[in-house]
C-alpha atoms as a PDB file:
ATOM      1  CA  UNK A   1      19.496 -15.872 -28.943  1.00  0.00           C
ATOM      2  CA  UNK A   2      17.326 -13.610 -26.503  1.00  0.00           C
ATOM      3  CA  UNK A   3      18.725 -10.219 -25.673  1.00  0.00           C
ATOM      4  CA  UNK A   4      19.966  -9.290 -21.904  1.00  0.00           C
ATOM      5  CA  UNK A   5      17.302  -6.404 -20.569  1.00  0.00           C
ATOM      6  CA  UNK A   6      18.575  -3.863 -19.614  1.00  0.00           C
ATOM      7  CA  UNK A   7      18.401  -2.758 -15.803  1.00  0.00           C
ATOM      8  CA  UNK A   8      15.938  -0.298 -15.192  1.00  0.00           C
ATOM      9  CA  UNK A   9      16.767   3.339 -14.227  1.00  0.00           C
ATOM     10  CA  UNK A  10      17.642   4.152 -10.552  1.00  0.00           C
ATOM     11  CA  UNK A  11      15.553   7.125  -9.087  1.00  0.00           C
ATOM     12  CA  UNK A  12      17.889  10.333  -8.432  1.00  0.00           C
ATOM     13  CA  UNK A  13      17.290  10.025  -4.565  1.00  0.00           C
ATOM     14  CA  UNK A  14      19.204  10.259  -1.694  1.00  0.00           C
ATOM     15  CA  UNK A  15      18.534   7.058   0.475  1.00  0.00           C
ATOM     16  CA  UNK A  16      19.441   8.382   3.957  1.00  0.00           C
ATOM     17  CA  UNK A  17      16.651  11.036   3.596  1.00  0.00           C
ATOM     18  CA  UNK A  18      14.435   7.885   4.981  1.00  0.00           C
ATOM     19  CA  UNK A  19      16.744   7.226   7.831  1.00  0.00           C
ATOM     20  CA  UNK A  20      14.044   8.846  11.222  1.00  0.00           C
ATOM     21  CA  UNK A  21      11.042   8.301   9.300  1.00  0.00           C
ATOM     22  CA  UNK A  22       8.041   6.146  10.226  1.00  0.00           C
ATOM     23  CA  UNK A  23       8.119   3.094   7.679  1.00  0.00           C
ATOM     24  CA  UNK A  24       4.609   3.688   6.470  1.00  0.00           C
ATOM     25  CA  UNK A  25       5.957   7.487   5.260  1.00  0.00           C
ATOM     26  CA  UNK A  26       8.645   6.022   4.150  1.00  0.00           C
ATOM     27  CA  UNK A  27       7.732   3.524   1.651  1.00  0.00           C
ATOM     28  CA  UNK A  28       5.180   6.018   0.524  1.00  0.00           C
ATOM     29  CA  UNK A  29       7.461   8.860  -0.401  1.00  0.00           C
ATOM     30  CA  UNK A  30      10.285   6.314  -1.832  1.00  0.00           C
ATOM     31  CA  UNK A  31       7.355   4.972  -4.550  1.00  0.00           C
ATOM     32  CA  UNK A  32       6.368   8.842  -5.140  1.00  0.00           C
ATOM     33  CA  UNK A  33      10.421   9.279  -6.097  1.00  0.00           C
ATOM     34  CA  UNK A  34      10.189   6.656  -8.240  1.00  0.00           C
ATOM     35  CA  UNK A  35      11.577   3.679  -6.695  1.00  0.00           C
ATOM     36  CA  UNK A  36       9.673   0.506  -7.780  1.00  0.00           C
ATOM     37  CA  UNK A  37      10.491  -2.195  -5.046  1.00  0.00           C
ATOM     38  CA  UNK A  38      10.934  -0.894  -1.230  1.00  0.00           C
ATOM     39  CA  UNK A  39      11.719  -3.511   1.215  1.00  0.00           C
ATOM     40  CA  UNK A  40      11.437  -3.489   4.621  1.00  0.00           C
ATOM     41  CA  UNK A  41      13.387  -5.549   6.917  1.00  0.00           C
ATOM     42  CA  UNK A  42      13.520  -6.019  10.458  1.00  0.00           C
ATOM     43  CA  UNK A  43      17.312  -5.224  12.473  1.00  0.00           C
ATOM     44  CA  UNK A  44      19.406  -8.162  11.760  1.00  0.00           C
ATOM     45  CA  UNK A  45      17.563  -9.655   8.994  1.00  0.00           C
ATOM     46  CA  UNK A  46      19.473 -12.151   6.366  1.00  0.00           C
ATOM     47  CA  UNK A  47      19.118 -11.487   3.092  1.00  0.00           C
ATOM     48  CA  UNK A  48      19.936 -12.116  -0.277  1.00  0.00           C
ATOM     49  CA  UNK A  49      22.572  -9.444  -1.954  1.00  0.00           C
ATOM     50  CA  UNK A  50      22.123  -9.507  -5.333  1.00  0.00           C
ATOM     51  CA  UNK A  51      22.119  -5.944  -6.577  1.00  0.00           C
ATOM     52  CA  UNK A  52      18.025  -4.946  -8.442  1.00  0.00           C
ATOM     53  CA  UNK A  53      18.269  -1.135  -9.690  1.00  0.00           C
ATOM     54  CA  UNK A  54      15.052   0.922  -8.664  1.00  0.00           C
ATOM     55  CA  UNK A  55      15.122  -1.438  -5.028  1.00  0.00           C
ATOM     56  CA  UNK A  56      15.004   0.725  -2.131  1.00  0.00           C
ATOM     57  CA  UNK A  57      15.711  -1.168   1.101  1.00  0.00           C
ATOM     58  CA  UNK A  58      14.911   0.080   4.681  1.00  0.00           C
ATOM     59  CA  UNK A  59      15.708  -1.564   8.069  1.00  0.00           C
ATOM     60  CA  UNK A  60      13.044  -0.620  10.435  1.00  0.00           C
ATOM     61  CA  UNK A  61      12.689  -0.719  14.049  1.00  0.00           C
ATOM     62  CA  UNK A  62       9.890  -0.132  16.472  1.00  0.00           C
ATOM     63  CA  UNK A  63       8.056   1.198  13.144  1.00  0.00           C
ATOM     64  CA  UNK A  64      10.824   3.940  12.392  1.00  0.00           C
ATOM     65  CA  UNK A  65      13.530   3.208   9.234  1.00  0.00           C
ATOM     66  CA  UNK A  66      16.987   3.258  11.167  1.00  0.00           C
ATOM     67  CA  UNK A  67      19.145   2.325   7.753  1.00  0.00           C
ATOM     68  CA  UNK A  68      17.931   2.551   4.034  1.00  0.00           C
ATOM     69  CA  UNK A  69      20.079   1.736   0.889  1.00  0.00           C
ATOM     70  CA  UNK A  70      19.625   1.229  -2.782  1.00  0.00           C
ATOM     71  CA  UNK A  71      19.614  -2.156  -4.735  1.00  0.00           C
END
């Protein structure tokens, strides 16, 4: 029987340090920090909400993140 992997590690980063910042900045500061995935969505997207460690999500809005969580 295969083993279960095991999740990755989650950077040590504060997610609303994003919130104000152009997307662009954003995403490229959040893969400096570690994060593997970032995700961008627009305001009122649907999504899926199954949980990925080292995701960083960001809703962004006339180019600017206005909400940014992990998983």
């Amino acid at each position: 029987m295969a083993s279960i992997p095991s999740p990755g590690q989650q950077p040590q980063d504060n997610p609303e340090t994003y919130v104000g910042l152009v997307a662009e900045e954003a995403e490229r500061r959040a893969r400096g920090r570690g994060w593997t995935t970032v995700r961008s969505l627009p305001p009122g997207a649907i999504i899926t909400m199954e949980y990925r460690s080292g995701r960083l999500n960001f809703t962004v809005a006339d180019g600017t993140v206005t909400r940014a969580w992990s998983g």
